[in-house]
Protein backbone atom coordinates (compact mmCIF):
# COMPACT_ATOMS: atom_id res chain seq x y z
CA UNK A 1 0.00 0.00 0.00
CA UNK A 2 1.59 3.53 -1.04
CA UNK A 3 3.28 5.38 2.06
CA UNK A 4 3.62 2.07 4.20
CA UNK A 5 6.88 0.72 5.60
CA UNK A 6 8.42 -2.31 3.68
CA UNK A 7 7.75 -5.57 6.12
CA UNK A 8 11.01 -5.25 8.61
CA UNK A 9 12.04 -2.38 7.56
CA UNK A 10 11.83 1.32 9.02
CA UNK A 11 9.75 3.99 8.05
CA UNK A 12 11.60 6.98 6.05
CA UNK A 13 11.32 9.96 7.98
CA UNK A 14 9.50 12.50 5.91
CA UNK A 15 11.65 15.52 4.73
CA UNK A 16 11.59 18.46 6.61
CA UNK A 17 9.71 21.40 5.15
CA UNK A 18 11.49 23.15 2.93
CA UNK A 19 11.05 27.59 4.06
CA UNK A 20 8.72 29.32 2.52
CA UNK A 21 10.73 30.35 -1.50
CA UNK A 22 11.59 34.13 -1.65
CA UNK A 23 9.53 35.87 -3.94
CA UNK A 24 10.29 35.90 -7.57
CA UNK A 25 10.28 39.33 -9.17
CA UNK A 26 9.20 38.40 -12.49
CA UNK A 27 7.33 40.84 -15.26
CA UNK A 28 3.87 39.92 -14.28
CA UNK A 29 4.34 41.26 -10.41
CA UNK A 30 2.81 44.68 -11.43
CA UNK A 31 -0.51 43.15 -11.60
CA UNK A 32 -0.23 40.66 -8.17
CA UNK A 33 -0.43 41.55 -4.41
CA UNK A 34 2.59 39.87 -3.19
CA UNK A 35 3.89 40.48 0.53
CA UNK A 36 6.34 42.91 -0.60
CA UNK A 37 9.21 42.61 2.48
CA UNK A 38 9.19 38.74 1.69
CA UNK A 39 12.96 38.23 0.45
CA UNK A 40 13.86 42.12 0.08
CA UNK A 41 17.31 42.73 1.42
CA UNK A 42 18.80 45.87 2.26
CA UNK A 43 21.08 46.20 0.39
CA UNK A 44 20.05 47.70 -3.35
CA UNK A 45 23.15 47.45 -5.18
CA UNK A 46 21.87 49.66 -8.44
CA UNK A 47 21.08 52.52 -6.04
CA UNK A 48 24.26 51.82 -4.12
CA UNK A 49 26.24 52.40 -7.48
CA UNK A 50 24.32 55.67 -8.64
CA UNK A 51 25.14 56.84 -5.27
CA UNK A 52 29.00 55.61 -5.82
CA UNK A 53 28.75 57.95 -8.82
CA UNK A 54 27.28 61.22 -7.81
CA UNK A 55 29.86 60.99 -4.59
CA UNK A 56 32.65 60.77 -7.28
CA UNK A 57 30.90 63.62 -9.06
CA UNK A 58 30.60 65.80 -6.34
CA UNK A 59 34.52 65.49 -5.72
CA UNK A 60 34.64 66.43 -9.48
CA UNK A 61 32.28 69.24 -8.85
CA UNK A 62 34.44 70.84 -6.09
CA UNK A 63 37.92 70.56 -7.64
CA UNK A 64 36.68 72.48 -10.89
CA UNK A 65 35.05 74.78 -8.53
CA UNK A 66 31.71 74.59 -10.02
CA UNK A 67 29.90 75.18 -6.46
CA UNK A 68 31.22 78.82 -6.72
CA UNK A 69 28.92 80.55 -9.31
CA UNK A 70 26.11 79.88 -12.21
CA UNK A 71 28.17 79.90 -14.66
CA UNK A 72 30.89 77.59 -13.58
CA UNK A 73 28.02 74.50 -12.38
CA UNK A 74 26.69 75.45 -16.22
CA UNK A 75 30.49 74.28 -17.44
CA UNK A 76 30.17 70.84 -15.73
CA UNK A 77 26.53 70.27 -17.12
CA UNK A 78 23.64 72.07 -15.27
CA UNK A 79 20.25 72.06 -17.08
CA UNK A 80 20.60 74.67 -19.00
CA UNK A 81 17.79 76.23 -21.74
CA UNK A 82 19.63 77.46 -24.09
CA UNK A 83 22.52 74.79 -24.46
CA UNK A 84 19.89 72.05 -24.78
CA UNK A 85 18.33 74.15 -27.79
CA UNK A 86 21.20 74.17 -29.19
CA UNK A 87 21.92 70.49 -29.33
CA UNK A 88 23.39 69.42 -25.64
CA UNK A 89 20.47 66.77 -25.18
CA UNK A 90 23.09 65.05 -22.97
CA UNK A 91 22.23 68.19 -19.90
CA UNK A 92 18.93 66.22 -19.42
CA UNK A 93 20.29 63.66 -18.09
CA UNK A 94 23.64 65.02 -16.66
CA UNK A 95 21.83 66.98 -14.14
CA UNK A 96 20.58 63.78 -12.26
CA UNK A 97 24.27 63.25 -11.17
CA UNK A 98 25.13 66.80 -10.11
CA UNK A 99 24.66 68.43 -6.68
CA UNK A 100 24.64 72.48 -5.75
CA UNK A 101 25.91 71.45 -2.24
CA UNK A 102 26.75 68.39 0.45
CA UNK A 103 23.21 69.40 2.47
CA UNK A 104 21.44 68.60 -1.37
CA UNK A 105 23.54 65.28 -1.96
CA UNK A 106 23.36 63.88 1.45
CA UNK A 107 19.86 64.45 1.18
CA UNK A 108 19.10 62.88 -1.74
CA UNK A 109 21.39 59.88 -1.26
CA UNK A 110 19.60 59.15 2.23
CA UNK A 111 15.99 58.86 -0.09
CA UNK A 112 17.24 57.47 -2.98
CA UNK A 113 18.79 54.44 -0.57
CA UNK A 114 15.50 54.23 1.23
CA UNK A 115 13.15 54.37 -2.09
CA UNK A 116 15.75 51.97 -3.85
CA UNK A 117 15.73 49.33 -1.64
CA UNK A 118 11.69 48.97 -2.55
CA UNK A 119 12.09 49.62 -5.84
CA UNK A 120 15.00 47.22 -6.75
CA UNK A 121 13.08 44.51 -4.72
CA UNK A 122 10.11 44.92 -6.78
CA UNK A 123 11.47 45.96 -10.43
CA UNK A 124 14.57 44.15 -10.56
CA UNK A 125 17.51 46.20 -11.57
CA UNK A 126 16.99 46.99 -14.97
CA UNK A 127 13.94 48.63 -14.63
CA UNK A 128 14.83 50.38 -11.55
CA UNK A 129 17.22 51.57 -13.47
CA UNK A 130 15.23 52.41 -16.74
CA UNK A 131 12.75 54.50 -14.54
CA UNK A 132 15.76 56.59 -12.58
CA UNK A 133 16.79 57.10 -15.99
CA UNK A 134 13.42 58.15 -17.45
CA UNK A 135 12.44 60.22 -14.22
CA UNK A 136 15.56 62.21 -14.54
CA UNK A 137 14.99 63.53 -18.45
CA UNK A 138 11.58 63.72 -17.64
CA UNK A 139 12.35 65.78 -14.87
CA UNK A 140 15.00 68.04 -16.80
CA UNK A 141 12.76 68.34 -19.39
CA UNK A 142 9.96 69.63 -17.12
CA UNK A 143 12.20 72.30 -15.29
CA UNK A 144 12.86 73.83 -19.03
CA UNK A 145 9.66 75.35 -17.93
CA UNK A 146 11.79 77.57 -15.80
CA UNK A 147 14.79 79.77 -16.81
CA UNK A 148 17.31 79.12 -13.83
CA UNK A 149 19.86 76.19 -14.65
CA UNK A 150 19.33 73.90 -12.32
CA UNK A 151 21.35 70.23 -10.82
CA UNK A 152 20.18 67.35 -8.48
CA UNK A 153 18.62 63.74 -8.61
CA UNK A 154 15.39 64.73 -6.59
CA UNK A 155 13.52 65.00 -10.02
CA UNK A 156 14.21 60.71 -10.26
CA UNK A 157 13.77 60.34 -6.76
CA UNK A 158 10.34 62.15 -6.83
CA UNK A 159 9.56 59.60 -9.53
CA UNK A 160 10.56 56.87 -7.37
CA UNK A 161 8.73 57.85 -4.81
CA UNK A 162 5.18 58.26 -7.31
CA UNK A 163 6.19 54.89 -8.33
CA UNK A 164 6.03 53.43 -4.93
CA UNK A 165 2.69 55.46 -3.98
CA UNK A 166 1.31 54.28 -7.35
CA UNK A 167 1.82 50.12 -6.48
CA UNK A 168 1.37 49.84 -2.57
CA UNK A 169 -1.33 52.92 -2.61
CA UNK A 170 -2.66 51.87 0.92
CA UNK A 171 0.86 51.17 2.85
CA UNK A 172 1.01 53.13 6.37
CA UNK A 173 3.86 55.00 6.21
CA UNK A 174 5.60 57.74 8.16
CA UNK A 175 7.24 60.68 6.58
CA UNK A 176 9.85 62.68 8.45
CA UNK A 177 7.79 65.65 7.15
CA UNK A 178 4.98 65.56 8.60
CA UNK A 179 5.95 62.55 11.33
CA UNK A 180 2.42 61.38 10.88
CA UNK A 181 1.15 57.95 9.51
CA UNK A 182 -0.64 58.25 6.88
CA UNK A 183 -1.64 55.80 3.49
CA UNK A 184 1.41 56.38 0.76
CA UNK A 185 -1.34 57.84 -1.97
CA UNK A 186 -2.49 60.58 0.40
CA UNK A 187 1.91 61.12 1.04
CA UNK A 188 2.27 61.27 -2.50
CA UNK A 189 -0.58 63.58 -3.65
CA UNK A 190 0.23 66.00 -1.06
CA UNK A 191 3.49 66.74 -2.08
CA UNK A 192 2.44 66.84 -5.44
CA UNK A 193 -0.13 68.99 -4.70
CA UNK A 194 2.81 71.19 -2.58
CA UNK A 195 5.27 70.99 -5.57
CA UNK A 196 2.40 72.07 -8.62
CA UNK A 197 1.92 75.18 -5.64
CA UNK A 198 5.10 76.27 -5.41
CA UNK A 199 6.32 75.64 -9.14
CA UNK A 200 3.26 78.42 -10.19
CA UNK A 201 4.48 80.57 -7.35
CA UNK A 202 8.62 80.51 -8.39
CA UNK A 203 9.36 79.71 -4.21
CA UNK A 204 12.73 78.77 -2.53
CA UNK A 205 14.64 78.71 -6.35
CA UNK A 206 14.08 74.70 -6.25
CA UNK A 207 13.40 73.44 -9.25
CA UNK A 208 9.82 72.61 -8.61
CA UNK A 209 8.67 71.54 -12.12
CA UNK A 210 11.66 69.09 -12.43
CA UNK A 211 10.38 67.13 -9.14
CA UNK A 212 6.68 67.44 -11.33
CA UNK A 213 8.49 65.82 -14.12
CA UNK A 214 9.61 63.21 -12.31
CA UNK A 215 6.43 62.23 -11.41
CA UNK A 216 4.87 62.63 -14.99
CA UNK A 217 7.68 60.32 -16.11
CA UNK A 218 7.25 58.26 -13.47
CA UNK A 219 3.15 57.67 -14.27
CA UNK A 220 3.92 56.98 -17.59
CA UNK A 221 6.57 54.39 -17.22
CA UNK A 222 4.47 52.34 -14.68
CA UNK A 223 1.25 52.78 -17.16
CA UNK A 224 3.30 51.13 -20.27
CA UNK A 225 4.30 48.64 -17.83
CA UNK A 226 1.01 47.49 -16.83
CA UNK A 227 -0.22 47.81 -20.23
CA UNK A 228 -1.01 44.45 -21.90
CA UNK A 229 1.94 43.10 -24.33
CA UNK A 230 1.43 43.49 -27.54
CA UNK A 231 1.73 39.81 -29.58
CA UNK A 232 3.45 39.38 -32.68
C-alpha cells in the first residue's frame, strides 16, 4: 500500500519542510499583491552604485570649482535652456548626477537608498534603473519650464517615490515631514499637490517643475508597464 513501511524495515522519515521560496520578481508582479518585504534585502546594489557615482561627481564638482557661481556648475553640465536648444540633449540627463551642495547630496542619497531598496526589490535592476533614468529627463525636461539652470537627482527620486505610492497605494507610512502615519497615496498627492503650488508661485529657487516631471515620467513608465503586451 503507497506510504507504508516495507515488512522489517523502518519507516523513512518525511523531509523536513522546505522555508517558505523568496519571492520571484518576475514581469507579471505589477498586476499581483505579493507580501512585498518577503525576500527584500537591504542592500540595493543599483542605487548603491548611482550613489558611488554622484559621490565621485561631487569630488569632481568641487575641484573644478563649479559650487562657486552659475556659470561655472553650467560648465560641468547644469540644465541649461539654451545649451539644450542648441543640441546638448546630454544636460537632461547630466543633471541627475550633479549636486549644488553636500546638504542637497546627502539628502538625496539618504531617499534614494531608502526608495531603492523597494524599488529594486520589486522591479529588478533593470527597470529600476530604466525609470531613474526616465524620471531624470523627464524631470529636466519639465524644469525647461523655468529659466534658472538647475542640478540634483530629486527630479528621479520624486519619480521613485510616485512609483512606490502608485503600487502599494494603501501602505502606512511615516514621513519625516509631517511625522504622521498616513496611506502612501495621500503622502504622495500632497506633495504633489505642494510641488504644482510652489512651481506656479517661483518659491525657494528649487526646481519645482523638475520634481513634477519626475512624477509625470514616473506615471507613464508604470502605465506602459502594466499595459497588456502586444503579440506578434
Amino acid at each position: 500500500m503507497n506510504g507504508d513501511a516495507e515488512p522489517g524495515r523502518a519507516a523513512e522519515p518525511a523531509p523536513a519542510a522546505a522555508g517558505p521560496a523568496p519571492i520571484l520578481i518576475t514581469d507579471d508582479v505589477l498586476e499581483t499583491r505579493v507580501e512585498f518585504e518577503k525576500g527584500m534585502g537591504f542592500a540595493p546594489l543599483l542605487c548603491l552604485g548611482l550613489a558611488v557615482v554622484m559621490i565621485v561627481v561631487f569630488g569632481f564638482e568641487v575641484s573644478r570649482g563649479a559650487l562657486d557661481s552659475t556659470h561655472a556648475i553650467v560648465a560641468v553640465g547644469a540644465k541649461d535652456n539654451a545649451s539644450i536648444r542648441d543640441g546638448e540633449l546630454w544636460r537632461l540627463l547630466s543633471p541627475a548626477f550633479l549636486h549644488g551642495g553636500l546638504d542637497h547630496l546627502i539628502g538625496n542619497l539618504l531617499v534614494l537608498y531608502v526608495l531603492g531598496i523597494g524599488c529594486e526589490h520589486l522591479f529588478g535592476r533593470l527597470r529600476t534603473f530604466n525609470l531613474f533614468v526616465g524620471t531624470a529627463m523627464a524631470a529636466s525636461l519639465c524644469s525647461c519650464l523655468g529659466k534658472e539652470p538647475s542640478v540634483g537627482a530629486s527630479g528621479a527620486i520624486f519619480g521613485l517615490l510616485l512609483s512606490f505610492g502608485m503600487l502599494f497605494p494603501n501602505r502606512i507610512i511615516v514621513p519625516l515631514i509631517p511625522p504622521i502615519p498616513m496611506k502612501a497615496k495621500y503622502f504622495v498627492a500632497i506633495y504633489g499637490g505642494l510641488e504644482l503650488i510652489l512651481g506656479f508661485n517661483g518659491a525657494s529657487g528649487v526646481a519645482h517643475f523638475a520634481h513634477l516631471g519626475g512624477m509625470l515620467g514616473a506615471w507613464l513608465l508604470i502605465r506602459s508597464w502594466r499595459s497588456p503586451r502586444r503579440r506578434g
